[in-house]
PDB file of N, CA and C in Angstrom:
ATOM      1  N   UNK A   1      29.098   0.135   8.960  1.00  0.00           N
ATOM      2  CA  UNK A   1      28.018   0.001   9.912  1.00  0.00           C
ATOM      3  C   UNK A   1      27.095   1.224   9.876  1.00  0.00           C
ATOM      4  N   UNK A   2      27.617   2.947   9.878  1.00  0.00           N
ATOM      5  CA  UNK A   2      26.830   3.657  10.012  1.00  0.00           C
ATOM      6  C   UNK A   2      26.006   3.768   8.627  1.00  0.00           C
ATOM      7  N   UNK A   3      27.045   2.984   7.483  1.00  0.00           N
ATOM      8  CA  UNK A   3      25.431   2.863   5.960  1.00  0.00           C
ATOM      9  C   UNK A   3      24.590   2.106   6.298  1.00  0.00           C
ATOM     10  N   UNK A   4      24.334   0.991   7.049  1.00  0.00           N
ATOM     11  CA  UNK A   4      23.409  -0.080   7.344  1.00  0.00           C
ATOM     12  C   UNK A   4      22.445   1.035   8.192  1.00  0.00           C
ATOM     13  N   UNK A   5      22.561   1.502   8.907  1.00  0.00           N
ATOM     14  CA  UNK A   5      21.704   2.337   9.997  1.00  0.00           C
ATOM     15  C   UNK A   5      21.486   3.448   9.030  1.00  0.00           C
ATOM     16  N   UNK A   6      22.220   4.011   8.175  1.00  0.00           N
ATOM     17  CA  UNK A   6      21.004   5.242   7.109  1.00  0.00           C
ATOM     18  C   UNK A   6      20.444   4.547   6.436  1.00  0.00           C
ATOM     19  N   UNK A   7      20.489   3.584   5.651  1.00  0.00           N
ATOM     20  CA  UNK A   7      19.725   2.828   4.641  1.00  0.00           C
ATOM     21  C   UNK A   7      18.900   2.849   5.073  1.00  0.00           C
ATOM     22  N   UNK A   8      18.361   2.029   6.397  1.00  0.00           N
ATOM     23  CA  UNK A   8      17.423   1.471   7.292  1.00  0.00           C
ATOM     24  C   UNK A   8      16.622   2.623   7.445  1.00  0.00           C
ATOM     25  N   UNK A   9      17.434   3.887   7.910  1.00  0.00           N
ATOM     26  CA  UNK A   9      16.341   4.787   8.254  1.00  0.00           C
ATOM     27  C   UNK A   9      15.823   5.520   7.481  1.00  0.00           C
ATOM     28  N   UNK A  10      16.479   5.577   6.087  1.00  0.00           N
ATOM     29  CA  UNK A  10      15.933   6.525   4.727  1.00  0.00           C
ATOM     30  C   UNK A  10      14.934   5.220   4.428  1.00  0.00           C
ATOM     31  N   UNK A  11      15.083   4.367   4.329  1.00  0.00           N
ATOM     32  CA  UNK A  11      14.306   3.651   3.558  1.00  0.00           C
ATOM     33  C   UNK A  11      12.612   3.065   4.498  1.00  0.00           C
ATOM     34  N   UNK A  12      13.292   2.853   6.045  1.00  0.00           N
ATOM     35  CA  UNK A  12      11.972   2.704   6.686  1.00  0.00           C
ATOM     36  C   UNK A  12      10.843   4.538   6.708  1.00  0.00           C
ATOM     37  N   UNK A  13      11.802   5.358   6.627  1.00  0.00           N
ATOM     38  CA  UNK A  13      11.405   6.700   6.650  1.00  0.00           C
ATOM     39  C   UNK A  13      10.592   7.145   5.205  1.00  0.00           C
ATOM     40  N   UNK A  14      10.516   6.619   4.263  1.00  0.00           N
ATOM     41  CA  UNK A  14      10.061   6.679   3.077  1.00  0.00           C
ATOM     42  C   UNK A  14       8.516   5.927   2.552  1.00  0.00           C
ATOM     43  N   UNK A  15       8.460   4.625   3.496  1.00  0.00           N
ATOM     44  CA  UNK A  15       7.867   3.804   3.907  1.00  0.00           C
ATOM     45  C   UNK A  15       6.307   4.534   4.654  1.00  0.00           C
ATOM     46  N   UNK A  16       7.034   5.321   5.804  1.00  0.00           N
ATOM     47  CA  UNK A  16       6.241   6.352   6.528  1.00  0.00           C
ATOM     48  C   UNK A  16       5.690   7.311   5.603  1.00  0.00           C
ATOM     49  N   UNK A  17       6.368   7.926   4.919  1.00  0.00           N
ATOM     50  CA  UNK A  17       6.501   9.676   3.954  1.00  0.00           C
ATOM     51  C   UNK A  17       5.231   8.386   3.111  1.00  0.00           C
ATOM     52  N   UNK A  18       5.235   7.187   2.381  1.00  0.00           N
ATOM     53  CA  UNK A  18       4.057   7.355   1.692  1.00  0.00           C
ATOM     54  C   UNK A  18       3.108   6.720   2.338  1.00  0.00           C
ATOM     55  N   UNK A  19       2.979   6.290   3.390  1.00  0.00           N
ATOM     56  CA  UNK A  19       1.958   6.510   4.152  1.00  0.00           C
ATOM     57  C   UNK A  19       1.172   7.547   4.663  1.00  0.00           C
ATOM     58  N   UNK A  20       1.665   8.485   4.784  1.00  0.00           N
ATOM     59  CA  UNK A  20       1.446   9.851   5.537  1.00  0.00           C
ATOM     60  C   UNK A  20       1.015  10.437   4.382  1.00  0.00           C
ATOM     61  N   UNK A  21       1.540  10.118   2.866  1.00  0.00           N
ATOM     62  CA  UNK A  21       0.461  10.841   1.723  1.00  0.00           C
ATOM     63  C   UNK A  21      -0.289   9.984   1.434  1.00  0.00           C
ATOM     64  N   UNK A  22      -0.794   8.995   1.666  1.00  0.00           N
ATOM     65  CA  UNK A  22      -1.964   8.011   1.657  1.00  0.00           C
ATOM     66  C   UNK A  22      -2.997   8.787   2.692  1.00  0.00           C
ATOM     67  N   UNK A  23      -2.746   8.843   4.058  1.00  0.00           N
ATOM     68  CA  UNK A  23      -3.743   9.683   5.032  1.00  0.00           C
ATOM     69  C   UNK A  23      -3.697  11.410   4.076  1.00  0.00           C
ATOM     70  N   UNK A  24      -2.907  12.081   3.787  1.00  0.00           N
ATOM     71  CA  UNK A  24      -3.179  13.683   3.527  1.00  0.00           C
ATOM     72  C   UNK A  24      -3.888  13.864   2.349  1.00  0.00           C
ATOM     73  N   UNK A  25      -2.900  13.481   1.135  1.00  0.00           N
ATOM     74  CA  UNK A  25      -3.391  13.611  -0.382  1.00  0.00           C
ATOM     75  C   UNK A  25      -4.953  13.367  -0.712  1.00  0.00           C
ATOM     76  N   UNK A  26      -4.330  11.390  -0.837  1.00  0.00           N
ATOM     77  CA  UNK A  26      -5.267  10.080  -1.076  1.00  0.00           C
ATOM     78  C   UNK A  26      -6.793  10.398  -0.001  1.00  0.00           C
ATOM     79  N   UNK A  27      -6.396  10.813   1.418  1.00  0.00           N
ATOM     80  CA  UNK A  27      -7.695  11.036   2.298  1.00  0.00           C
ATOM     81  C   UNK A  27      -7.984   9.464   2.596  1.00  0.00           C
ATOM     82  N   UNK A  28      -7.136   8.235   2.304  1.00  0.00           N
ATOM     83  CA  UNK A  28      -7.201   7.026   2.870  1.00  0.00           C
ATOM     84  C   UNK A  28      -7.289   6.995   4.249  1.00  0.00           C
ATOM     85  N   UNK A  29      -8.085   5.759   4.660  1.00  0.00           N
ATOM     86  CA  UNK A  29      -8.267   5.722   6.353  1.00  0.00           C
ATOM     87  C   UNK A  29      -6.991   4.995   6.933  1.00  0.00           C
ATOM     88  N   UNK A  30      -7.050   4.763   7.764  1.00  0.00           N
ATOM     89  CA  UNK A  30      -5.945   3.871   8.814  1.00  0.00           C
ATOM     90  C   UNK A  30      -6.096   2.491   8.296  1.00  0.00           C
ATOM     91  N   UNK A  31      -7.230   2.092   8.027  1.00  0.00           N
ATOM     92  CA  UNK A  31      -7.391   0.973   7.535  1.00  0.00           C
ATOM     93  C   UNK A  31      -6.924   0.791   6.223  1.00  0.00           C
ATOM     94  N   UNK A  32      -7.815   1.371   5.557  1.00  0.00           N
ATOM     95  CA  UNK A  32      -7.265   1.090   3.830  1.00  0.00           C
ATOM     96  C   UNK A  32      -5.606   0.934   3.860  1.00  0.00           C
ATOM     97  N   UNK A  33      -5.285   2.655   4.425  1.00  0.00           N
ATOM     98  CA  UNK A  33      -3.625   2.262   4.104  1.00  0.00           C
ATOM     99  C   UNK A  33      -2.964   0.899   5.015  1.00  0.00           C
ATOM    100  N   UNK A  34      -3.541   0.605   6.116  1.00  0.00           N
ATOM    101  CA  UNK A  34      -2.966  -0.587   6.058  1.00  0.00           C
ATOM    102  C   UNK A  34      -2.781  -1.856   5.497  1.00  0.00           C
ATOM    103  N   UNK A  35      -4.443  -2.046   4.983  1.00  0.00           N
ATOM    104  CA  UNK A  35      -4.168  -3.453   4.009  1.00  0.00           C
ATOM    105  C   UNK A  35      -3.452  -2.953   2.902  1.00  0.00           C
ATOM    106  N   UNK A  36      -3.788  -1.482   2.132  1.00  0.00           N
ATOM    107  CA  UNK A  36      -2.746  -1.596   1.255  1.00  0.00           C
ATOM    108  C   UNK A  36      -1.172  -1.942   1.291  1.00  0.00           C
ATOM    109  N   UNK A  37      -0.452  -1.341   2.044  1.00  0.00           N
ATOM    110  CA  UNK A  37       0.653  -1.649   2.840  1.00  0.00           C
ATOM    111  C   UNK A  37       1.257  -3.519   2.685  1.00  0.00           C
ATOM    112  N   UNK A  38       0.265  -4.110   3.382  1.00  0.00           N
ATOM    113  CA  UNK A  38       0.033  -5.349   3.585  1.00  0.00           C
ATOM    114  C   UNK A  38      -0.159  -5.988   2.212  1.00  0.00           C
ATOM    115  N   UNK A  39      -1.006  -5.561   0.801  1.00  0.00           N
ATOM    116  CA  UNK A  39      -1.243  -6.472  -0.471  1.00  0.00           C
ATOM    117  C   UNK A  39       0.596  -5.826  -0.809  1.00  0.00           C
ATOM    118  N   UNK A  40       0.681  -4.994  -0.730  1.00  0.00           N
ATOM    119  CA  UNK A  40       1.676  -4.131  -1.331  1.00  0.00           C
ATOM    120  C   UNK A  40       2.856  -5.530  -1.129  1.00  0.00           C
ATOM    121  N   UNK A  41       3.328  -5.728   0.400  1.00  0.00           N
ATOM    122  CA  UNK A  41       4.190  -6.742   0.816  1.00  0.00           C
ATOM    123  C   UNK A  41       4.124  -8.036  -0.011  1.00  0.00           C
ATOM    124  N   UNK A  42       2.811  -7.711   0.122  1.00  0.00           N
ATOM    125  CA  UNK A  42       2.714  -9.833  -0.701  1.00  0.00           C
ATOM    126  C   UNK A  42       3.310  -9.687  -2.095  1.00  0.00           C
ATOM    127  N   UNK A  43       2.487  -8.464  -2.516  1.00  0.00           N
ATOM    128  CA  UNK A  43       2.513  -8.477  -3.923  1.00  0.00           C
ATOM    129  C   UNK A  43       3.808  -8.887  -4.498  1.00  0.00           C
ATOM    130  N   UNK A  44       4.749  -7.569  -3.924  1.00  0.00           N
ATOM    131  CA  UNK A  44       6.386  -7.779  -3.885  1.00  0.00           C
ATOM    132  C   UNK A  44       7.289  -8.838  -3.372  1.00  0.00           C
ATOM    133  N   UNK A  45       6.733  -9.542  -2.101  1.00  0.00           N
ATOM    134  CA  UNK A  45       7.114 -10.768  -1.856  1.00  0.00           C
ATOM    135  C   UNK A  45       6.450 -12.079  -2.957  1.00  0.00           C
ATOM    136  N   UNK A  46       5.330 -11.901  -3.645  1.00  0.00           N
ATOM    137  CA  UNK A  46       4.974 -13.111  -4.691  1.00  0.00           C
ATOM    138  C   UNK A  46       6.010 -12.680  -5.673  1.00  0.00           C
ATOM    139  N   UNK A  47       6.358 -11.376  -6.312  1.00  0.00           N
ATOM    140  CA  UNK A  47       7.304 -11.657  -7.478  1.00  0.00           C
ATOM    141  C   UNK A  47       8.963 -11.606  -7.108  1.00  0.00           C
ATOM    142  N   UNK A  48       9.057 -11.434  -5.683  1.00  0.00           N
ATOM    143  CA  UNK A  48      10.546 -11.762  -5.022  1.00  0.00           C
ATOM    144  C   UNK A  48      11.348 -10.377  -4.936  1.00  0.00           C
ATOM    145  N   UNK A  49      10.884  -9.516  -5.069  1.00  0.00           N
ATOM    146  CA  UNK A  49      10.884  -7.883  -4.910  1.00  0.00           C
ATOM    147  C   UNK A  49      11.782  -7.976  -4.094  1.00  0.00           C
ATOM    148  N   UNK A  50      10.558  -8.296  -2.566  1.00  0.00           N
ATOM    149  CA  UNK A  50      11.081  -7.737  -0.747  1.00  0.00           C
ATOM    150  C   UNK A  50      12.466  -7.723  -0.662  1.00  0.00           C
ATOM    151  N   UNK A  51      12.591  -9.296  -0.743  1.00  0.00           N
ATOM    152  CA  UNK A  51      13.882  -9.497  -0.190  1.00  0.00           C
ATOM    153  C   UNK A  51      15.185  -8.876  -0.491  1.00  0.00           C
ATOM    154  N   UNK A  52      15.650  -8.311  -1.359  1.00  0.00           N
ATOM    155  CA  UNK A  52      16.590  -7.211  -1.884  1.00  0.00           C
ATOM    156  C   UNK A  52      16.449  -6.016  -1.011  1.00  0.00           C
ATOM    157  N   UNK A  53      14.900  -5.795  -1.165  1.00  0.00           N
ATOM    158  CA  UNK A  53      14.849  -4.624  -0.041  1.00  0.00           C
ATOM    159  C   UNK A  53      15.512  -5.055   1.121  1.00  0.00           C
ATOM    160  N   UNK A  54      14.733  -5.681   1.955  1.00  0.00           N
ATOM    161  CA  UNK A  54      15.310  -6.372   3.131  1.00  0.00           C
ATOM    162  C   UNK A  54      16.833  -6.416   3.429  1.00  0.00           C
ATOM    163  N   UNK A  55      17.558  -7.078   2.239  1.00  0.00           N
ATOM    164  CA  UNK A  55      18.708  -7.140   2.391  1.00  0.00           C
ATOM    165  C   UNK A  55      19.720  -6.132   2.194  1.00  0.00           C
ATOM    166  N   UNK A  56      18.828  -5.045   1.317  1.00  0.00           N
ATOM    167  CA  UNK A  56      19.748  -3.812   1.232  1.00  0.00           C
ATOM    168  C   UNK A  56      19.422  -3.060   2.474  1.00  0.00           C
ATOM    169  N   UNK A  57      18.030  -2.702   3.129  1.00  0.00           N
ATOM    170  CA  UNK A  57      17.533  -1.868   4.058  1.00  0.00           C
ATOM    171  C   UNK A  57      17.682  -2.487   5.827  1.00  0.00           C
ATOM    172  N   UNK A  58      17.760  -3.601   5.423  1.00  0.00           N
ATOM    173  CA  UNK A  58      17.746  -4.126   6.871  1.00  0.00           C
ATOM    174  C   UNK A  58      16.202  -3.899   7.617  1.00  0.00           C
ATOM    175  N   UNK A  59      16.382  -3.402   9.233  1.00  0.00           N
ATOM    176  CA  UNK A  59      15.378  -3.505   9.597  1.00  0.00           C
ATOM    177  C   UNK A  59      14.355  -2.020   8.856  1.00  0.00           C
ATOM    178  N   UNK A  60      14.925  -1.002   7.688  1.00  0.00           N
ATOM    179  CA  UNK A  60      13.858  -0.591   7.705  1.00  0.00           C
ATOM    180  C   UNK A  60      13.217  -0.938   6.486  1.00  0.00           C
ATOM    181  N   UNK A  61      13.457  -2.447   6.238  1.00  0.00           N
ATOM    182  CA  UNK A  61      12.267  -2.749   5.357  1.00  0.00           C
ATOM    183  C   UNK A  61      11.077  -3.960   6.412  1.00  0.00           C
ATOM    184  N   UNK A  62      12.269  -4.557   7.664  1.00  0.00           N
ATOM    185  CA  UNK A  62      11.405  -5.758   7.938  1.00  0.00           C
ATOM    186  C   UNK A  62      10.677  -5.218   9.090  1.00  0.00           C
ATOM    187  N   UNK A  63      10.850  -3.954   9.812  1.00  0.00           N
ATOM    188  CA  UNK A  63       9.827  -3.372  10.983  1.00  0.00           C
ATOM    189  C   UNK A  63       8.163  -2.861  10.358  1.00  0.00           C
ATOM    190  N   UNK A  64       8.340  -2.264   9.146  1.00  0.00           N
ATOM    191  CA  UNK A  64       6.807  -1.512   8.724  1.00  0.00           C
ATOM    192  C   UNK A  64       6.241  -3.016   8.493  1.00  0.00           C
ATOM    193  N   UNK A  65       4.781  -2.638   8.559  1.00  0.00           N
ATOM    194  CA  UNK A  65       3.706  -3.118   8.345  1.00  0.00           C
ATOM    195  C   UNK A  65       4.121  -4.111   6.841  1.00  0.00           C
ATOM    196  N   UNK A  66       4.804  -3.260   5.795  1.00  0.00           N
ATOM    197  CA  UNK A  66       4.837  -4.406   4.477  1.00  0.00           C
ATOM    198  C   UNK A  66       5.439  -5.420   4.619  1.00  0.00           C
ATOM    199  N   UNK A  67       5.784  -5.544   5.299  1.00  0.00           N
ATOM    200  CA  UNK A  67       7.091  -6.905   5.567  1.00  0.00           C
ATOM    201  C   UNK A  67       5.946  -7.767   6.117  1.00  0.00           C
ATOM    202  N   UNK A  68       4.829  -7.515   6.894  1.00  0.00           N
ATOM    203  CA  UNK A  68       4.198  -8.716   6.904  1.00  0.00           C
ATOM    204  C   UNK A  68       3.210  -9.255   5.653  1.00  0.00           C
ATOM    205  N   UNK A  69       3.154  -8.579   5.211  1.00  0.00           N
ATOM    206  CA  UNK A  69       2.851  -9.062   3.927  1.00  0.00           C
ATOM    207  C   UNK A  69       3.359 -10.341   2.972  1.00  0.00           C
ATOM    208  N   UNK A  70       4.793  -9.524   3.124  1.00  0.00           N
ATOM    209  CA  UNK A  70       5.692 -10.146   2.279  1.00  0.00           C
ATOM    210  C   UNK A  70       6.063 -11.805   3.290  1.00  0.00           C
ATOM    211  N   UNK A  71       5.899 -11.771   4.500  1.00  0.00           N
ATOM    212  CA  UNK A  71       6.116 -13.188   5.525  1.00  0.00           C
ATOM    213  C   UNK A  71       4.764 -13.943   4.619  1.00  0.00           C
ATOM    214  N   UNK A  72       3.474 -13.431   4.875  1.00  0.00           N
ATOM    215  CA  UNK A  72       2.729 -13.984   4.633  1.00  0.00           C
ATOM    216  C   UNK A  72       2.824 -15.203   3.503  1.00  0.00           C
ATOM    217  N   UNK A  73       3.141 -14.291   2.071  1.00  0.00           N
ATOM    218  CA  UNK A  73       3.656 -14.913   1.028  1.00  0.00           C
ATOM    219  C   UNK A  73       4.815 -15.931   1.067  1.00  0.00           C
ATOM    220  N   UNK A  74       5.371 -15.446   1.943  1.00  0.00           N
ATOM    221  CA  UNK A  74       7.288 -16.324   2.324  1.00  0.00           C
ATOM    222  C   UNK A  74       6.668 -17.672   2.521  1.00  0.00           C
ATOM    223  N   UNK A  75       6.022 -17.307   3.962  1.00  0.00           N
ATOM    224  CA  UNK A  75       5.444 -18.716   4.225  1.00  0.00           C
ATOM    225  C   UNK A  75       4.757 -19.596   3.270  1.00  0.00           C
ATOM    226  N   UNK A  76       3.237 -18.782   2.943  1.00  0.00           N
ATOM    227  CA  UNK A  76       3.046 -20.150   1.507  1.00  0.00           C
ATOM    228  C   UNK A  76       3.312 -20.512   0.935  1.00  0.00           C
ATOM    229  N   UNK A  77       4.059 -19.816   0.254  1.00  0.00           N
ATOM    230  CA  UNK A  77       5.714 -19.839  -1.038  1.00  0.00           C
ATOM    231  C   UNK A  77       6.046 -21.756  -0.330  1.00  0.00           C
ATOM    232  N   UNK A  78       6.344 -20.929   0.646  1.00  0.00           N
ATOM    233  CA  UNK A  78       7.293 -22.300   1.154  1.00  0.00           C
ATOM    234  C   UNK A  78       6.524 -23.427   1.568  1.00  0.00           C
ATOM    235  N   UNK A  79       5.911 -23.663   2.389  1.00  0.00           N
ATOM    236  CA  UNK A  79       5.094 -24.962   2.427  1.00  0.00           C
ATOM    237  C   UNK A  79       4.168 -25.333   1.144  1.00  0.00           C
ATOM    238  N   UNK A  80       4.200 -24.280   0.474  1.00  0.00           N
ATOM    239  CA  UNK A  80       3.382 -24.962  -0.771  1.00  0.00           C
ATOM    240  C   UNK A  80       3.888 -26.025  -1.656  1.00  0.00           C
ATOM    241  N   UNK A  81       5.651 -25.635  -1.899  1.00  0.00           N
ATOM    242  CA  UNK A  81       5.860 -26.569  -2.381  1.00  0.00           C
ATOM    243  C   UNK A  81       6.159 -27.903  -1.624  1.00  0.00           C
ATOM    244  N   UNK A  82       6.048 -27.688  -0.165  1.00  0.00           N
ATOM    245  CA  UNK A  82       5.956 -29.046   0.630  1.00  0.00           C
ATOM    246  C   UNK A  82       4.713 -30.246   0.807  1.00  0.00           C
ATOM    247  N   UNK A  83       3.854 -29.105   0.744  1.00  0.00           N
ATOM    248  CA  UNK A  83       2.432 -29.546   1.301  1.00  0.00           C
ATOM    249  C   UNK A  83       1.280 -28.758   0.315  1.00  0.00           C
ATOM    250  N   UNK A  84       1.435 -28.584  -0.845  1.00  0.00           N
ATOM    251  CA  UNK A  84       0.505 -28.295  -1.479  1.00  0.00           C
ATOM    252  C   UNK A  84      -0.707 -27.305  -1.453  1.00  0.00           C
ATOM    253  N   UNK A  85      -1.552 -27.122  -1.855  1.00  0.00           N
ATOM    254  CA  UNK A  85      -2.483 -26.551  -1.307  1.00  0.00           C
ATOM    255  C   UNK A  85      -2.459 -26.705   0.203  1.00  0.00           C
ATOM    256  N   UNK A  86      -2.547 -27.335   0.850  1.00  0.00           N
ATOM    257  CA  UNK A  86      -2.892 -27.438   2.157  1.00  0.00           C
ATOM    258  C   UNK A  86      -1.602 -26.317   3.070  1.00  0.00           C
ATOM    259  N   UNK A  87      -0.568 -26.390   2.290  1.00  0.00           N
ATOM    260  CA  UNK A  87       0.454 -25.633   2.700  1.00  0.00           C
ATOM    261  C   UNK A  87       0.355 -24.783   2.742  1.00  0.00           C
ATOM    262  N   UNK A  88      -0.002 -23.548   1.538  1.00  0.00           N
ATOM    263  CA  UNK A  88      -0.799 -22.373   1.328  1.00  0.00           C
ATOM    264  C   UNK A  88      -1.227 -21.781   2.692  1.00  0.00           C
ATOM    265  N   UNK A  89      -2.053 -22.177   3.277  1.00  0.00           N
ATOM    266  CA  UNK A  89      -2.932 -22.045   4.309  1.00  0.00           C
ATOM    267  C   UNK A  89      -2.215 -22.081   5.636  1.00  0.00           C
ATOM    268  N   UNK A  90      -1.358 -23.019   6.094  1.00  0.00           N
ATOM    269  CA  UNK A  90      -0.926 -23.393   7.446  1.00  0.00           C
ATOM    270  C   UNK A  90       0.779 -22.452   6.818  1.00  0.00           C
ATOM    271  N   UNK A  91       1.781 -22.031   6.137  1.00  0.00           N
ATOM    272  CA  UNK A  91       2.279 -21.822   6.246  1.00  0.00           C
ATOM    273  C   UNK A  91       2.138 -20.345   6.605  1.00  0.00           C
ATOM    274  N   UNK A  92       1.335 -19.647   5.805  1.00  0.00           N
ATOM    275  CA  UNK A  92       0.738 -17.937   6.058  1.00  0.00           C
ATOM    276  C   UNK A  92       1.144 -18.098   7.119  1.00  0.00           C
ATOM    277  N   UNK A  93       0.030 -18.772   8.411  1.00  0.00           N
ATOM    278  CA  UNK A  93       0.669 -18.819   9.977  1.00  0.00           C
ATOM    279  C   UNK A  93       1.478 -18.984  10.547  1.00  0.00           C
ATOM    280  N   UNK A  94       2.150 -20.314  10.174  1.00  0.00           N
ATOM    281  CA  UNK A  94       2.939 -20.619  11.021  1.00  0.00           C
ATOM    282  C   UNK A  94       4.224 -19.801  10.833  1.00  0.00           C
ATOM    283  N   UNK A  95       4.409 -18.888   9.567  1.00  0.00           N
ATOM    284  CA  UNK A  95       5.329 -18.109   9.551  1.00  0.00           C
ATOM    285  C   UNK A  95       5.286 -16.982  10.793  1.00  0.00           C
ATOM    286  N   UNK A  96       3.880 -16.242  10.345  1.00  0.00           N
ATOM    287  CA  UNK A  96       3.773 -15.101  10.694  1.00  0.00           C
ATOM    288  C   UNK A  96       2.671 -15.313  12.489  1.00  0.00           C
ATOM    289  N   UNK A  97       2.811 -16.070  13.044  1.00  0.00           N
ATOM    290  CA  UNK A  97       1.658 -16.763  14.225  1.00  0.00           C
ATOM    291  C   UNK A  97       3.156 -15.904  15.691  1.00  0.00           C
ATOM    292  N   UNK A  98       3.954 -15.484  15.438  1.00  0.00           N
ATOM    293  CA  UNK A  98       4.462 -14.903  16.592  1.00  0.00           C
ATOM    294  C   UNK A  98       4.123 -13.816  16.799  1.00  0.00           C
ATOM    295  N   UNK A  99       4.091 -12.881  15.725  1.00  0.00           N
ATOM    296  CA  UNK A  99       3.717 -11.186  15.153  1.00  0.00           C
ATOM    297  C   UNK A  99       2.444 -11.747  15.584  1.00  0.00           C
ATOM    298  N   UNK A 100       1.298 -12.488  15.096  1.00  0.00           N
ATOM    299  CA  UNK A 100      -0.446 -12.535  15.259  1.00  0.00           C
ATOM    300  C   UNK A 100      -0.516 -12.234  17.139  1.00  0.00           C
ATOM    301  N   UNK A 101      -0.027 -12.978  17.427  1.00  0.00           N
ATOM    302  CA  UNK A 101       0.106 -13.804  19.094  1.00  0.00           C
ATOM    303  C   UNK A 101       0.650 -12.555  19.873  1.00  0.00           C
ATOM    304  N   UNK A 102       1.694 -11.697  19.461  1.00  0.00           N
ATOM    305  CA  UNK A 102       1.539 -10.691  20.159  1.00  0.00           C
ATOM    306  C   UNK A 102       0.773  -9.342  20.517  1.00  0.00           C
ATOM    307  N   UNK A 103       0.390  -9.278  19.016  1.00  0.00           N
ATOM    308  CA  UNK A 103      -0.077  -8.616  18.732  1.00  0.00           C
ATOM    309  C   UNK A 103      -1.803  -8.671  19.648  1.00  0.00           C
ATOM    310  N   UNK A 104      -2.537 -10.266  19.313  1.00  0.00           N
ATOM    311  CA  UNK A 104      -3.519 -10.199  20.546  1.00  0.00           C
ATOM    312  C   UNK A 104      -3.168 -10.148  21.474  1.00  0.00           C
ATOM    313  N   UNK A 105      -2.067 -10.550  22.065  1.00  0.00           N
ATOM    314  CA  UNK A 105      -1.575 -10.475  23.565  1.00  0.00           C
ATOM    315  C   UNK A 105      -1.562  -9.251  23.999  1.00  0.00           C
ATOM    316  N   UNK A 106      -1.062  -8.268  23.567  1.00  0.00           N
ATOM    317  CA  UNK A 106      -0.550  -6.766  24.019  1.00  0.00           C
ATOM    318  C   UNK A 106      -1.549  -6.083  23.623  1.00  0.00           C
ATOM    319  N   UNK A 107      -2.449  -5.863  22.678  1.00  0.00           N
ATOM    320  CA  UNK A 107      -3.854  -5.359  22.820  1.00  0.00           C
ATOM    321  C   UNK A 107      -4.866  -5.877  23.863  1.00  0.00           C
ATOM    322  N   UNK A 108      -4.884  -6.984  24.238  1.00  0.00           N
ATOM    323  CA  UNK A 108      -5.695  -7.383  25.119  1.00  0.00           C
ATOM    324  C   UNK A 108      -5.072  -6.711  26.672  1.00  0.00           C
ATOM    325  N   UNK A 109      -3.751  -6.519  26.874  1.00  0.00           N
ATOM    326  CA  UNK A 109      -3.205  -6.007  28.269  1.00  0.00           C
ATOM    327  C   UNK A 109      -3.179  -4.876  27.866  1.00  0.00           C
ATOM    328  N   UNK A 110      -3.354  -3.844  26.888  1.00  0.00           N
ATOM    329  CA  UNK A 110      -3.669  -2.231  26.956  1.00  0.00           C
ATOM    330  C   UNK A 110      -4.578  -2.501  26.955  1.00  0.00           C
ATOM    331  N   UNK A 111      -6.013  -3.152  26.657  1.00  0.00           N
ATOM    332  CA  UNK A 111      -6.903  -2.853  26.804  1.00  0.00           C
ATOM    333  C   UNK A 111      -7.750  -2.991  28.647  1.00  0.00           C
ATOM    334  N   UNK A 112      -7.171  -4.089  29.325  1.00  0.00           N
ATOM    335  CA  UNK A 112      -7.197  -3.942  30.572  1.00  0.00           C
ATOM    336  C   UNK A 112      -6.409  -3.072  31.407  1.00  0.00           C
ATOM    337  N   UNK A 113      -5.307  -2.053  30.930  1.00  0.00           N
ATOM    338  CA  UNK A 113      -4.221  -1.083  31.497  1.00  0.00           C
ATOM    339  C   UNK A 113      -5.281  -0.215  31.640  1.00  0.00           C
ATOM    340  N   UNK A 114      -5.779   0.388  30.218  1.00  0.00           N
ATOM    341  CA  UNK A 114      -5.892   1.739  29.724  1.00  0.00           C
ATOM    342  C   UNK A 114      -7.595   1.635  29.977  1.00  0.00           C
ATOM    343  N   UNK A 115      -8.093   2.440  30.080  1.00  0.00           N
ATOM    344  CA  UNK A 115     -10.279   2.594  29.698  1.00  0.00           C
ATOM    345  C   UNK A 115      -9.666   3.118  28.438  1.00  0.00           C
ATOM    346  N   UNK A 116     -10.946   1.756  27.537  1.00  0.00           N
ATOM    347  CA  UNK A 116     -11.694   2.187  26.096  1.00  0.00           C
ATOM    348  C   UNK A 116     -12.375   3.116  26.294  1.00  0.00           C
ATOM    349  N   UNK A 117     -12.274   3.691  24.920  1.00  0.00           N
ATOM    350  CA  UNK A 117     -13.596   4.588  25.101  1.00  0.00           C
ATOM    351  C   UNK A 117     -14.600   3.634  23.816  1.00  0.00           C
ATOM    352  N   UNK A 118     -15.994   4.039  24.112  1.00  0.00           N
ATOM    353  CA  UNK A 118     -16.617   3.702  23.658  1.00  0.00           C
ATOM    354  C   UNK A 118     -17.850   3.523  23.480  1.00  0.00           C
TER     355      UNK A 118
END
């Protein structure tokens, strides 16, 4: 049990470490490194990469930002071969539509908690 909890944290911690040289080195914005992050997931989830991670790292491959990536792909992966093209499209979501949904939800209630600036 306590290797499952270092894996997780060397490996979600590494995750961070090249992010953090994406903002210092690279001089990437918040943005860039995030979609990169995000193609990064798919990329590795289209050639079947993630999931090893995942299964060796646990949650510190499926908490960062790449793991939605890699859902993204999961999902079309999968309804595509159900539903074809059309699958493509509705599976992206319906995989990943709980993460979307909170994500507006809880920005929209910090944003009535807290004053924007702006």
């Amino acid at each position: 049990m306590l290797a499952m909890f270092f894996w997780a944290f060397v490996i979600g911690g590494l995750i961070c470490v090249v992010g953090q040289l994406l903002f210092d080195v690279a001089k990437l914005t918040p943005a860039h490194t995030l979609s990169l992050f995000v193609v990064i997931g798919a990329v590795l989830g289209g050639f079947e990469l993630y999931e090893p991670l995942v299964d060796f790292a646990g949650a510190g491959a499926t908490i960062p930002i790449v793991s939605f990536g890699n859902s993204l792909v999961g999902g079309a992966m999968l309804e595509a071969d159900k539903h074809g093209l059309v699958g493509v499209l509705t599976g992206m979501f319906e995989i990943t539509s709980s993460g979307i949904s909170a994500a507006i939800i809880f920005g929209f209630i910090g944003a009535l908690v807290f004053r924007p600036k702006g």
